[in-house]
N, C-alpha and C. Protein backbone atom coordinates (compact mmCIF):
# COMPACT_ATOMS: atom_id res chain seq x y z
N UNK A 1 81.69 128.46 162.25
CA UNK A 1 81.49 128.54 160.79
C UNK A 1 81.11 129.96 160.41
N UNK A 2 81.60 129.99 159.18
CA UNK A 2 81.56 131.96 158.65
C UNK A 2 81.21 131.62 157.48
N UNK A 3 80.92 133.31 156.98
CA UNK A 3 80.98 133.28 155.44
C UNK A 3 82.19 133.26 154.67
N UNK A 4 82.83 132.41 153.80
CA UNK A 4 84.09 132.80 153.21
C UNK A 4 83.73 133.07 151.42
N UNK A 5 83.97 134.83 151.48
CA UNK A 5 83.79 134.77 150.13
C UNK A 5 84.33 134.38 148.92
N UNK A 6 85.89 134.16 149.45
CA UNK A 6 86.64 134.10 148.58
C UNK A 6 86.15 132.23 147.83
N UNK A 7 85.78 132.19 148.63
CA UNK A 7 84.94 130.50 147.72
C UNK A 7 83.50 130.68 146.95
N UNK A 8 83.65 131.88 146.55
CA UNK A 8 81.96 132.30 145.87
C UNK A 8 82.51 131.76 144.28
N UNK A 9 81.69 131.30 143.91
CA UNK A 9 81.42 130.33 142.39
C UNK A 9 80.32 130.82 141.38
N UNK A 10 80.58 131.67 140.27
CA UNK A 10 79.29 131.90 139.68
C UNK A 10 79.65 130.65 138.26
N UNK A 11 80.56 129.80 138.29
CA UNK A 11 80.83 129.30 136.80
C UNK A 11 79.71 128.90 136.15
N UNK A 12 78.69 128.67 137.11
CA UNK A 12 77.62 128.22 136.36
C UNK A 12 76.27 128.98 135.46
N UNK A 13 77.17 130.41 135.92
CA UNK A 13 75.87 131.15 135.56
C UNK A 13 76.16 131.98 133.91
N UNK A 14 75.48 132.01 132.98
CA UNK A 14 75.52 132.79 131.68
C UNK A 14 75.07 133.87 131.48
N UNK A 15 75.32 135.11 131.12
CA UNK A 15 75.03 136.12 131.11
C UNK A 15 74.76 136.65 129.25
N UNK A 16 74.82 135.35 128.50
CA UNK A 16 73.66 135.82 127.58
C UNK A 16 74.70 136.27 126.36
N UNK A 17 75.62 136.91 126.36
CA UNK A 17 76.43 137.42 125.25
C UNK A 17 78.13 137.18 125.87
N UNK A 18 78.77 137.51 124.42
CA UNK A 18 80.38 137.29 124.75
C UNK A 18 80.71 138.32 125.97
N UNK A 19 81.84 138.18 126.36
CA UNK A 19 82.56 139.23 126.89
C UNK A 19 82.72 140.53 126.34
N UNK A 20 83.25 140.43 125.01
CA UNK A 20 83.03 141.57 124.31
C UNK A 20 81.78 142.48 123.80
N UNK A 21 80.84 141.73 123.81
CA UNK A 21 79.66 142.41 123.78
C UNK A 21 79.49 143.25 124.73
N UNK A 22 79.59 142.37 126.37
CA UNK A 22 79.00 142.99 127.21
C UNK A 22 80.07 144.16 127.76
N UNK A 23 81.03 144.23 127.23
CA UNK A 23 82.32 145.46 127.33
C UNK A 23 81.99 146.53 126.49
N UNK A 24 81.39 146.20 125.24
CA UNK A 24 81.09 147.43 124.19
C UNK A 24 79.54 147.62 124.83
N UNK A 25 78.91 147.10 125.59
CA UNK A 25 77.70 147.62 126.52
C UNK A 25 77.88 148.35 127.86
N UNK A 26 78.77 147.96 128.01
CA UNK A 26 79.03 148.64 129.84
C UNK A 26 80.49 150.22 129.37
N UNK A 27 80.68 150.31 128.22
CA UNK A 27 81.55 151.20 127.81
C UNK A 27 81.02 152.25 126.97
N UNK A 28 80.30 151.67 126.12
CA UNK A 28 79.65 152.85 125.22
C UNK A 28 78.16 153.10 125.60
N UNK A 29 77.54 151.71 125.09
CA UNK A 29 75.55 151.83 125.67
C UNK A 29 75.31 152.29 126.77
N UNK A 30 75.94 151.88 128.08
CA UNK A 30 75.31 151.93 129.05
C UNK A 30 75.41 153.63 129.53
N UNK A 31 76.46 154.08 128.96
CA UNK A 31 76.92 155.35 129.40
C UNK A 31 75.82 156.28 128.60
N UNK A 32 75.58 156.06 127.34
CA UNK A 32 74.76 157.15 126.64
C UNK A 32 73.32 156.75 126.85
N UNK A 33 73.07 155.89 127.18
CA UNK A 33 71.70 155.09 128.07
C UNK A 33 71.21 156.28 128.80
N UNK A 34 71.94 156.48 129.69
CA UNK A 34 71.99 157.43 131.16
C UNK A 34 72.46 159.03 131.10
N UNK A 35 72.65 159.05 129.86
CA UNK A 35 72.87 160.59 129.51
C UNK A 35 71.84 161.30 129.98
N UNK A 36 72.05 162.24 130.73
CA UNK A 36 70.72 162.97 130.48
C UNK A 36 71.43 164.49 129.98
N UNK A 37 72.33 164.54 128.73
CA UNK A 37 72.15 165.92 127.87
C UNK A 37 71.42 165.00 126.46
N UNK A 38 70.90 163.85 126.64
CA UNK A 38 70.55 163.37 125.31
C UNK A 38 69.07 163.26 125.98
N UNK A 39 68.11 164.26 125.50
CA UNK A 39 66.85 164.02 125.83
C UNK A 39 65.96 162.94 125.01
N UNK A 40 66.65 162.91 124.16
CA UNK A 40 65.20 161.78 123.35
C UNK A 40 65.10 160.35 123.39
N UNK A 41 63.94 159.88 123.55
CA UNK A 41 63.82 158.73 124.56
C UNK A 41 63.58 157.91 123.34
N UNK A 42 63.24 158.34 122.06
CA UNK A 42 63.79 157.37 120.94
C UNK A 42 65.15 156.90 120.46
N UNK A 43 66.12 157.67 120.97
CA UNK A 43 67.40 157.25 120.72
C UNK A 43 67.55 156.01 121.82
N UNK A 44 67.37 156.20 122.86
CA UNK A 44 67.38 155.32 124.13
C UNK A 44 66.56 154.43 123.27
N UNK A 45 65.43 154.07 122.93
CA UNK A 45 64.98 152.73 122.78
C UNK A 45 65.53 152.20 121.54
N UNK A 46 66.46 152.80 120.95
CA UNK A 46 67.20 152.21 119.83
C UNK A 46 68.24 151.83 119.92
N UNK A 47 68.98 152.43 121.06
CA UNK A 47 69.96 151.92 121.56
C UNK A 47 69.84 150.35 122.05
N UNK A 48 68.72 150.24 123.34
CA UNK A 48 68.21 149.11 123.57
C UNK A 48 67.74 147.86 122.56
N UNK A 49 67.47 148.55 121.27
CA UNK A 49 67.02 147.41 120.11
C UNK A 49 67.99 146.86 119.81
N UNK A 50 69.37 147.82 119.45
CA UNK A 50 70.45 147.94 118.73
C UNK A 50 71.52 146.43 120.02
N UNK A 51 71.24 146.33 121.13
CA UNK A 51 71.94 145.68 122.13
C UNK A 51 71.08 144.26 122.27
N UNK A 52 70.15 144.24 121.61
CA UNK A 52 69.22 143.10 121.85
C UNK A 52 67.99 143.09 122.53
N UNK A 53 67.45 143.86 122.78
CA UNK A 53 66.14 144.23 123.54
C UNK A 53 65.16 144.28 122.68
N UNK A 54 64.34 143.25 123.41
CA UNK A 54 62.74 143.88 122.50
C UNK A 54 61.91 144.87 123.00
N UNK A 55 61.81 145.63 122.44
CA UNK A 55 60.55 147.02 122.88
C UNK A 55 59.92 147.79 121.93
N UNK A 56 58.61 147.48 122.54
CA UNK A 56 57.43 147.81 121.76
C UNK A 56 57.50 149.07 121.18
N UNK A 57 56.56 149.74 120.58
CA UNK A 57 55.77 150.77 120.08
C UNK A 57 55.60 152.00 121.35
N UNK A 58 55.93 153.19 120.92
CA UNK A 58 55.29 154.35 122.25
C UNK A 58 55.93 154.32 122.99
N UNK A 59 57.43 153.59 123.79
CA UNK A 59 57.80 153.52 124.93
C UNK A 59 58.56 154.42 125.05
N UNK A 60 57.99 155.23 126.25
CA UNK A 60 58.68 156.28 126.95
C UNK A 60 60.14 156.35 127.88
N UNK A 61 61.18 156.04 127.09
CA UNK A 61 62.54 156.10 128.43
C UNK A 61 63.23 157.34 128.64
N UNK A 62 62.98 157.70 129.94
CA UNK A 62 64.02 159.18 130.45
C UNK A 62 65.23 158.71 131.00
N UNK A 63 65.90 160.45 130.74
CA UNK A 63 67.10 159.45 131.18
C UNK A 63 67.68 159.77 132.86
N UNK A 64 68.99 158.88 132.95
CA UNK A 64 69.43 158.09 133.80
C UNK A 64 68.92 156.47 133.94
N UNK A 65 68.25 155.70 133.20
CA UNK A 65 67.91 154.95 133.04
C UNK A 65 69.23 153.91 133.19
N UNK A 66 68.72 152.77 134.03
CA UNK A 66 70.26 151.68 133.89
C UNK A 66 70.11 150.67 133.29
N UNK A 67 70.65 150.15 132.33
CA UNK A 67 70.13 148.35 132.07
C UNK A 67 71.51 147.60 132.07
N UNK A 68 71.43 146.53 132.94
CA UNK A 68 72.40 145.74 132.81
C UNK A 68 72.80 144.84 131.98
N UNK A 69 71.63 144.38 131.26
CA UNK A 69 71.79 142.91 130.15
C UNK A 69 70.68 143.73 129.19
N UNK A 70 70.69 143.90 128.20
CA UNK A 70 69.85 144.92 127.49
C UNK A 70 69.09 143.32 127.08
N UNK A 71 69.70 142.36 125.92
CA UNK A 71 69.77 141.32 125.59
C UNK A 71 68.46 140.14 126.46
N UNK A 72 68.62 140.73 127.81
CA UNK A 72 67.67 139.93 128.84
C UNK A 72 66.48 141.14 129.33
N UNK A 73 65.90 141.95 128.46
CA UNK A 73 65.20 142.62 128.64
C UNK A 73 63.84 142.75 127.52
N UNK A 74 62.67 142.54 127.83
CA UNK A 74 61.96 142.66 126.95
C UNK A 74 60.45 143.90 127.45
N UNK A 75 59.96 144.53 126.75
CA UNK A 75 59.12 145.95 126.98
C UNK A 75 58.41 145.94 126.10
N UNK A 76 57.26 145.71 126.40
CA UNK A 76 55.83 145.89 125.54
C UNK A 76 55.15 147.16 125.12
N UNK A 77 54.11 147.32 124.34
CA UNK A 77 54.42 148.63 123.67
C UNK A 77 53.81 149.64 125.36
N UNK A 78 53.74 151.23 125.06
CA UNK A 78 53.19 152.20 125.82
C UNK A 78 53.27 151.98 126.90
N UNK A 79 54.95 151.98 127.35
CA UNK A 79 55.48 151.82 128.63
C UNK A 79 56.25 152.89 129.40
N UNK A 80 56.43 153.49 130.24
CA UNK A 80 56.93 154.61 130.80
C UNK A 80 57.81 154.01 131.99
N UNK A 81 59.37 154.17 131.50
CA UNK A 81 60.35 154.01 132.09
C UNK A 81 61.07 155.16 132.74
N UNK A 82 60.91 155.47 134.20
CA UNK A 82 60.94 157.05 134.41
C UNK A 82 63.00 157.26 135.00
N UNK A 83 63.13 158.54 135.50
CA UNK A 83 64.62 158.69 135.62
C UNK A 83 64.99 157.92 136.27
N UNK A 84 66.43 157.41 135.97
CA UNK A 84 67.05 156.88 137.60
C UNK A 84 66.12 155.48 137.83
N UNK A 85 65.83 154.79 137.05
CA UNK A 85 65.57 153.81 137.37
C UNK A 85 66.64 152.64 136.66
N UNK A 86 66.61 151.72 137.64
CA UNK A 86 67.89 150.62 137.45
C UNK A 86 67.46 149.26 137.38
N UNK A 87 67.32 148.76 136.05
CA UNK A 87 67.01 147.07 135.61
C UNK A 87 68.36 146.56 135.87
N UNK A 88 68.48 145.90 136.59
CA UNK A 88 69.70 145.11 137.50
C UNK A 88 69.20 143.30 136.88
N UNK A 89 68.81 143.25 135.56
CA UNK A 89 68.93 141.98 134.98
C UNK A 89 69.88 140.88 134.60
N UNK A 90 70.22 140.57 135.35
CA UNK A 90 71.12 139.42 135.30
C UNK A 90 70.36 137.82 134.78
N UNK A 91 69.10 138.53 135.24
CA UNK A 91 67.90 137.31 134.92
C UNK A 91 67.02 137.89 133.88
N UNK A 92 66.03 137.21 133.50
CA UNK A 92 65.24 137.93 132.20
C UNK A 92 64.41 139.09 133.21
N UNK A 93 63.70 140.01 131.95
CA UNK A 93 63.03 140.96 133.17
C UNK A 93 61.96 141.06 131.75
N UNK A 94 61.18 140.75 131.56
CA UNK A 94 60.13 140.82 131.04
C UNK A 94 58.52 142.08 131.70
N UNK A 95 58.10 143.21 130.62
CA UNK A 95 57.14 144.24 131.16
C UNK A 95 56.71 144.41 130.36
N UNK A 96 55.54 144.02 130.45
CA UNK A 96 54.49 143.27 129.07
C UNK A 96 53.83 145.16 129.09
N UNK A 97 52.64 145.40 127.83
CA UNK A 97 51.84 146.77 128.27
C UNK A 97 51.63 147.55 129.04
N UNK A 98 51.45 149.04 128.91
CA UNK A 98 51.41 150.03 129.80
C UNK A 98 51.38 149.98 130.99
N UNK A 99 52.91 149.12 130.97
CA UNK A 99 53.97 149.63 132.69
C UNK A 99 54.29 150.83 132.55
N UNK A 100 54.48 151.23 134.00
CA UNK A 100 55.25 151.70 134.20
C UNK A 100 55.62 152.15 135.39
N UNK A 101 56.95 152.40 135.18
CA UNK A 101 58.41 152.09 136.46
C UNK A 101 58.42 153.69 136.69
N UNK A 102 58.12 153.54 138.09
CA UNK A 102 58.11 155.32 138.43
C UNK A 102 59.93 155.65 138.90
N UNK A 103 60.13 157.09 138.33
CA UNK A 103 61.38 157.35 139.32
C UNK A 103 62.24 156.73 140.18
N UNK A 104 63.18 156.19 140.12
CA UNK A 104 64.00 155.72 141.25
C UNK A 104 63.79 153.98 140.92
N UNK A 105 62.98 153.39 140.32
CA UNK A 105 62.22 152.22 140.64
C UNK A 105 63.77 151.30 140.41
N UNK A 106 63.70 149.78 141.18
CA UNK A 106 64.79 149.05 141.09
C UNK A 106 64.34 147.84 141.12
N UNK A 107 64.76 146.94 140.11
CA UNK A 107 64.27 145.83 139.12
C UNK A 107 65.70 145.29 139.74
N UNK A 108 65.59 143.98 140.43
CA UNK A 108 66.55 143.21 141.12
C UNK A 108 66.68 141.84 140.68
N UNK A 109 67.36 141.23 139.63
CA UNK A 109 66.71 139.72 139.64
C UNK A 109 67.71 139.07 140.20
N UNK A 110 68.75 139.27 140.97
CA UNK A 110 69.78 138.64 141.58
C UNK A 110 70.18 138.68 142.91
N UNK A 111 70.39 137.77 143.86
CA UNK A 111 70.62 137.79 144.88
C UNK A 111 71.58 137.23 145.39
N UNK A 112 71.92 136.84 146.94
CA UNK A 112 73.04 135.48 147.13
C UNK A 112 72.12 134.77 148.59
N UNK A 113 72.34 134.07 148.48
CA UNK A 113 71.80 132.69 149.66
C UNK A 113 73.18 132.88 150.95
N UNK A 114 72.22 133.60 151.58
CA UNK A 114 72.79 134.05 153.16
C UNK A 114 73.30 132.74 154.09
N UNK A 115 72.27 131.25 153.77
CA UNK A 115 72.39 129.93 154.12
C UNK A 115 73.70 129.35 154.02
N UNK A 116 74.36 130.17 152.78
CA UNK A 116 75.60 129.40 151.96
C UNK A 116 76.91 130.31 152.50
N UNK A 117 77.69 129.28 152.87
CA UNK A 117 78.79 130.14 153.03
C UNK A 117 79.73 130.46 152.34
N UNK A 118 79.62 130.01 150.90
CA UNK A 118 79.92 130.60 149.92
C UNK A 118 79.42 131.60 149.56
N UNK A 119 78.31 132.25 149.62
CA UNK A 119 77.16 133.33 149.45
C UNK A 119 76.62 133.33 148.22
N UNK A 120 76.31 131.80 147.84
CA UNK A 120 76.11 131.44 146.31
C UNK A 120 75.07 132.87 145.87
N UNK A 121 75.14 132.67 144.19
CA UNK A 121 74.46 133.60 143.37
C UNK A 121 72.85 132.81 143.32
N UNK A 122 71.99 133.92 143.71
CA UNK A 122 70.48 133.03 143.39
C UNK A 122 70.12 133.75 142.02
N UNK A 123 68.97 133.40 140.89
CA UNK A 123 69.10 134.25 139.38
C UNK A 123 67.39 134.48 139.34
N UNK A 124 66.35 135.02 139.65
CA UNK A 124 65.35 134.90 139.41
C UNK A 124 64.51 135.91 138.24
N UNK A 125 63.80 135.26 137.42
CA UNK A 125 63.22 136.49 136.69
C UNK A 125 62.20 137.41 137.41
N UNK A 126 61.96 138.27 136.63
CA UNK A 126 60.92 139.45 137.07
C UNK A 126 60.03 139.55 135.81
N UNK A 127 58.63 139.59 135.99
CA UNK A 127 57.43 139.99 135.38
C UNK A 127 56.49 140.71 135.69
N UNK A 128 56.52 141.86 135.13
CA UNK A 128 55.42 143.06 135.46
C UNK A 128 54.47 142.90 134.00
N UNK A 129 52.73 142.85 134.38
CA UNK A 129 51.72 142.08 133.52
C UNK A 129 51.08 143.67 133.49
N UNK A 130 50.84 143.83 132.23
CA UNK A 130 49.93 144.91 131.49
C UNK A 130 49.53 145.90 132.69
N UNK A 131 49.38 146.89 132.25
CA UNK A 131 49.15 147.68 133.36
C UNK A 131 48.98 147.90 135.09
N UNK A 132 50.31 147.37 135.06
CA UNK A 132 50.95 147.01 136.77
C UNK A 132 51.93 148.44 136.75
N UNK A 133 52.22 148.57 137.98
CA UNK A 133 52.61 150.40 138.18
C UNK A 133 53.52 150.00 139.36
N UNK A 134 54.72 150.41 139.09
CA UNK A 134 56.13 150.43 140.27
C UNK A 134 56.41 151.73 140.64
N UNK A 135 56.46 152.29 141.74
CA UNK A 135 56.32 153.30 142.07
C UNK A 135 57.56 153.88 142.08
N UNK A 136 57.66 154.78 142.52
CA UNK A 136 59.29 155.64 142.79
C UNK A 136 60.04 154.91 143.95
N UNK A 137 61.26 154.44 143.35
CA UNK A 137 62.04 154.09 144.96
C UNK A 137 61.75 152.58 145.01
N UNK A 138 60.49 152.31 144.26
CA UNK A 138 60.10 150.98 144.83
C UNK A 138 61.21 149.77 144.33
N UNK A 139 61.25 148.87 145.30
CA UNK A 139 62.64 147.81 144.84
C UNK A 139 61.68 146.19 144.93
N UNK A 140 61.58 145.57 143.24
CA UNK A 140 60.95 144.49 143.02
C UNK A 140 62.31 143.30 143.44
N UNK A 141 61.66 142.47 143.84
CA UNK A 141 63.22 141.35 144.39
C UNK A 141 63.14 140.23 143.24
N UNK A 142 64.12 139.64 143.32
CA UNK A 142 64.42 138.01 142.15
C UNK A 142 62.72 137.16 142.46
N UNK A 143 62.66 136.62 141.18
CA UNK A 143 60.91 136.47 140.91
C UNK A 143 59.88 136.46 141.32
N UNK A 144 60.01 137.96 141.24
CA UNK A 144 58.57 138.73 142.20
C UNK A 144 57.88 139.02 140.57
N UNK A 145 56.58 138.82 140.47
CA UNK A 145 55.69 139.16 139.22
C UNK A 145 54.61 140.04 139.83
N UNK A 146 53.99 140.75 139.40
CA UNK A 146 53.07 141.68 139.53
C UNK A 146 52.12 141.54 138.51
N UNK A 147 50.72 141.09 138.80
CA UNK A 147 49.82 140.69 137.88
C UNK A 147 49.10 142.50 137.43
N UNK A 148 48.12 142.08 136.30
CA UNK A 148 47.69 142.72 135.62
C UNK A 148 46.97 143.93 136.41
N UNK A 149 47.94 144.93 136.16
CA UNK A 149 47.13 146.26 137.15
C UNK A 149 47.22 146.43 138.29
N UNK A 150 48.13 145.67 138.85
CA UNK A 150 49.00 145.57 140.45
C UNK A 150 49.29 146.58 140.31
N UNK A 151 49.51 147.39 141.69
CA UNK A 151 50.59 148.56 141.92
C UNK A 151 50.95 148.05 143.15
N UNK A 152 52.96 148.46 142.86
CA UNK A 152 53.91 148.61 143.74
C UNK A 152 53.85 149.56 144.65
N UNK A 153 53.59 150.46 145.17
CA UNK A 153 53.39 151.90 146.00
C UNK A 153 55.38 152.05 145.82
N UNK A 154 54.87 153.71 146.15
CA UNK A 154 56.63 153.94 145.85
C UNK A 154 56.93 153.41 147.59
N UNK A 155 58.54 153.58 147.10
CA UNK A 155 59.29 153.34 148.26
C UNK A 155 59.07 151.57 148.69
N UNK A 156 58.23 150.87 148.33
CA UNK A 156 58.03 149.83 149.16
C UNK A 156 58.70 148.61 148.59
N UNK A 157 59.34 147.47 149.16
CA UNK A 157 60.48 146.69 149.04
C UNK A 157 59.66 145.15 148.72
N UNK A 158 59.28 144.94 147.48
CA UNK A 158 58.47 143.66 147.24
C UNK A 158 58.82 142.80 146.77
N UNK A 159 58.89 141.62 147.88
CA UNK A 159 59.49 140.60 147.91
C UNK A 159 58.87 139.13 147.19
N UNK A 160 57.02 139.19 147.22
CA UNK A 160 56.24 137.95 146.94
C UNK A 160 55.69 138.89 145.76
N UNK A 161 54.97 137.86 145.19
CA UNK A 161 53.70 138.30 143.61
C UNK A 161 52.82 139.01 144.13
N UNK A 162 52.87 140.44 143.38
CA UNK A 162 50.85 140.93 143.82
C UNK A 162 50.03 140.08 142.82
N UNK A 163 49.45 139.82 143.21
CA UNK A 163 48.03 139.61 142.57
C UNK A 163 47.46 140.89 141.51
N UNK A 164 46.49 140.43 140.25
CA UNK A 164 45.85 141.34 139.47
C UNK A 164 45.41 142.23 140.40
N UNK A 165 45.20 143.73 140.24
CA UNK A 165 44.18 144.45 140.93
C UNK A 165 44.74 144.77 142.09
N UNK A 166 45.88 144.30 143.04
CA UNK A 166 45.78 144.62 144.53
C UNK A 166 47.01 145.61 144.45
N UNK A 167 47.25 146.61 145.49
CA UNK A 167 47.80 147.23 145.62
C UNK A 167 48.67 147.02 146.90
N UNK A 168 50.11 147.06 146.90
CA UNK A 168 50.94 146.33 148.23
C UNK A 168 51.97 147.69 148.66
N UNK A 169 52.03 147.59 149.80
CA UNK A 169 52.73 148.90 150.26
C UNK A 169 54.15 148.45 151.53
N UNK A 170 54.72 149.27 151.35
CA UNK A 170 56.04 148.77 152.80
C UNK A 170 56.90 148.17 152.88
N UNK A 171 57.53 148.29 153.66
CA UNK A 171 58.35 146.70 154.38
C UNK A 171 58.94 145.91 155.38
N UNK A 172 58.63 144.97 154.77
CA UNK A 172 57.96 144.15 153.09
C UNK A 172 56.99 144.12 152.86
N UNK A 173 56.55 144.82 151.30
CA UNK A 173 55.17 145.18 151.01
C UNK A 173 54.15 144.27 151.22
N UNK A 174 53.11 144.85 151.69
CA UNK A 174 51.61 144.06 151.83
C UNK A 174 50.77 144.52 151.69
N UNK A 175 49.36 143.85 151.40
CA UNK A 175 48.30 144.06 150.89
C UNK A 175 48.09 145.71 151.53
N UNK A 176 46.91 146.55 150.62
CA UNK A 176 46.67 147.66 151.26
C UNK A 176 45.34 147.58 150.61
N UNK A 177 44.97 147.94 149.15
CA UNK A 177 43.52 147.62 148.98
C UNK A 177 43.67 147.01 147.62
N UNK A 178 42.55 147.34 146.68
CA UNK A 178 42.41 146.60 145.53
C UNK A 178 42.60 148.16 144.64
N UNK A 179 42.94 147.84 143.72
CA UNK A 179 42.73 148.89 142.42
C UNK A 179 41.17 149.20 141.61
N UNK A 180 40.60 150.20 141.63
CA UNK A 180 39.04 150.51 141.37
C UNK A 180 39.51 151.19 140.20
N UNK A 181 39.48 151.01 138.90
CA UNK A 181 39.01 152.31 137.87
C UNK A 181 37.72 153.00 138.23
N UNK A 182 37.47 154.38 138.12
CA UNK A 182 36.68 154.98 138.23
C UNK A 182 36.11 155.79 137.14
N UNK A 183 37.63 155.76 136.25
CA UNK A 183 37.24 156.83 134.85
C UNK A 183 37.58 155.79 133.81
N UNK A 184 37.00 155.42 132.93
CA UNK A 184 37.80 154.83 131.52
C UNK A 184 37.65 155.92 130.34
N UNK A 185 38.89 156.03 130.13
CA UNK A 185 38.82 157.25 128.80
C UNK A 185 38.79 156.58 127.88
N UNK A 186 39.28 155.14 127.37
CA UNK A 186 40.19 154.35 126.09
C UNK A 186 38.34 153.75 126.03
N UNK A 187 37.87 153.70 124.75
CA UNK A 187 36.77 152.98 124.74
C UNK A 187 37.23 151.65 124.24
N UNK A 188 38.59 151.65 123.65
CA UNK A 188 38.62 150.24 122.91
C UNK A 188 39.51 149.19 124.12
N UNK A 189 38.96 149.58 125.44
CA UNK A 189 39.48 148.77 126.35
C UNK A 189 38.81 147.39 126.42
N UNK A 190 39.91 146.59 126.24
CA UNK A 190 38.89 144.87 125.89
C UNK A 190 37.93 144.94 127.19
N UNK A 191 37.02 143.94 126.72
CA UNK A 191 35.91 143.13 127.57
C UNK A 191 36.65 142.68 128.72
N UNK A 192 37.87 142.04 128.54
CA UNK A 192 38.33 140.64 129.34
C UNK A 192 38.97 141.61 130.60
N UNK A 193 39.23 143.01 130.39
CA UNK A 193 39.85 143.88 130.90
C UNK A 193 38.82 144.27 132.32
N UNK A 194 37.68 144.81 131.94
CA UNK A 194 36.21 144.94 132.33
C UNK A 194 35.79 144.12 133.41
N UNK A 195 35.93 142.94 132.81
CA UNK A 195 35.67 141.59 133.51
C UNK A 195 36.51 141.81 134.74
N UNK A 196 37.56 141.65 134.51
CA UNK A 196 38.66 141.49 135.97
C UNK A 196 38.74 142.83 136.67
N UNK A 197 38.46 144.13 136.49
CA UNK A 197 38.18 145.10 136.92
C UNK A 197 36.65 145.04 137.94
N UNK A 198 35.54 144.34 137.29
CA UNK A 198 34.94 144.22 138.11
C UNK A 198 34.70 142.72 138.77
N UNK A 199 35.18 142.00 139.13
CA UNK A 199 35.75 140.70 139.62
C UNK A 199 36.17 141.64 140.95
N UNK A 200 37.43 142.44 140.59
CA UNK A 200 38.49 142.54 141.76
C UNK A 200 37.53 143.95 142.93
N UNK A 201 36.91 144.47 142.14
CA UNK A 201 35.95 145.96 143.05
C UNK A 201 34.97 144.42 143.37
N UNK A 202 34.49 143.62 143.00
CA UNK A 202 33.09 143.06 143.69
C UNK A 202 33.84 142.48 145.26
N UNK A 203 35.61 141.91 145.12
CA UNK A 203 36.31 140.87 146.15
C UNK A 203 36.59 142.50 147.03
N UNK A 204 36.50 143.65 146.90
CA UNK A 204 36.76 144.98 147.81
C UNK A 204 35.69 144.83 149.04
């Protein structure tokens, strides 16, 4: 028994808009997306509005930036989307408050089932929670979430959920320590924020 691809089946899967949409996205948007003689990262997030994307207030996009389903993308305000990074959304990709996706970073929500010898399509979402940090290089897999203030370390290939606060490295990334603020500049940083900051330094 083998893999035979030619029996691979996605009929079941939706990708959210017509054909034609996603042709006047992969022909015109996606190309001026990734410009980089177009420096301003407000045109980029208007582009993204203009395709169906929700995104907040303040968000920083440089370019080379990739998005595959603009439509299945949503960005909360004061987010920093750095070069050369590639949202490979086929699935929703939801990045609630001050994320942000370092250099290189790769947002994966699709896979295929190695089990199947069809090499069926697997579709999982991705959620990065308020101030969670993806490093350069780093590659998040189909529904991997990163809780509030997680960091990805660059380069490292994360396959399961971090937890609030912990920091995961490698691969396949794993625990390394917890996240400590040491400085708070923002005074109007909530209570509830505080709380789980010192929750996660008391579990260090």
């Amino acid at each position: 028994m083998s893999v035979r691809l030619a029996s691979f089946r996605n009929d079941w899967y939706s990708p959210g808009r017509s054909r034609l949409w996603q042709a006047v996205w992969f022909v015109l948007g996606c190309p001026l997306m990734k410009c980089g003689v177009m420096p301003f990262s407000g045109f980029r997030v208007s582009l993204l509005r203009l395709f169906g994307a929700q995104v907040g207030q303040g968000v920083v996009i440089k370019p080379g930036v990739r998005v595959k389903n603009p439509w299945r993308l949503t960005v909360g305000n004061d987010c920093w989307i750095g070069e050369d990074c590639w949202i490979d959304n086929i699935g929703d990709v939801v990045i609630s408050d001050d994320v942000c996706l370092s250099q290189g970073a790769y947002l994966c929500t699709g896979n295929h089932d190695w089990s199947d010898t069809s090499f069926g399509l697997i579709v999982k979402p991705i959620r990065l929670e308020r101030g969670s940090w993806v490093g350069a290089r780093a590659l998040i897999a189909p529904g991997v979430s990163l809780g509030q203030c997680a960091v990805a370390a660059a380069g490292s290939v994360v396959q399961k959920s971090v937890p609030a606060f912990e920091i995961h490295s490698g691969n396949p990334a794993a625990f390394v320590r917890r996240r400590k603020f040491s400085v708070v500049h923002d005074k109007q940083v909530a209570a509830s924020d505080l709380t789980l900051d010192k929750v996660a330094s008391s579990r260090a």
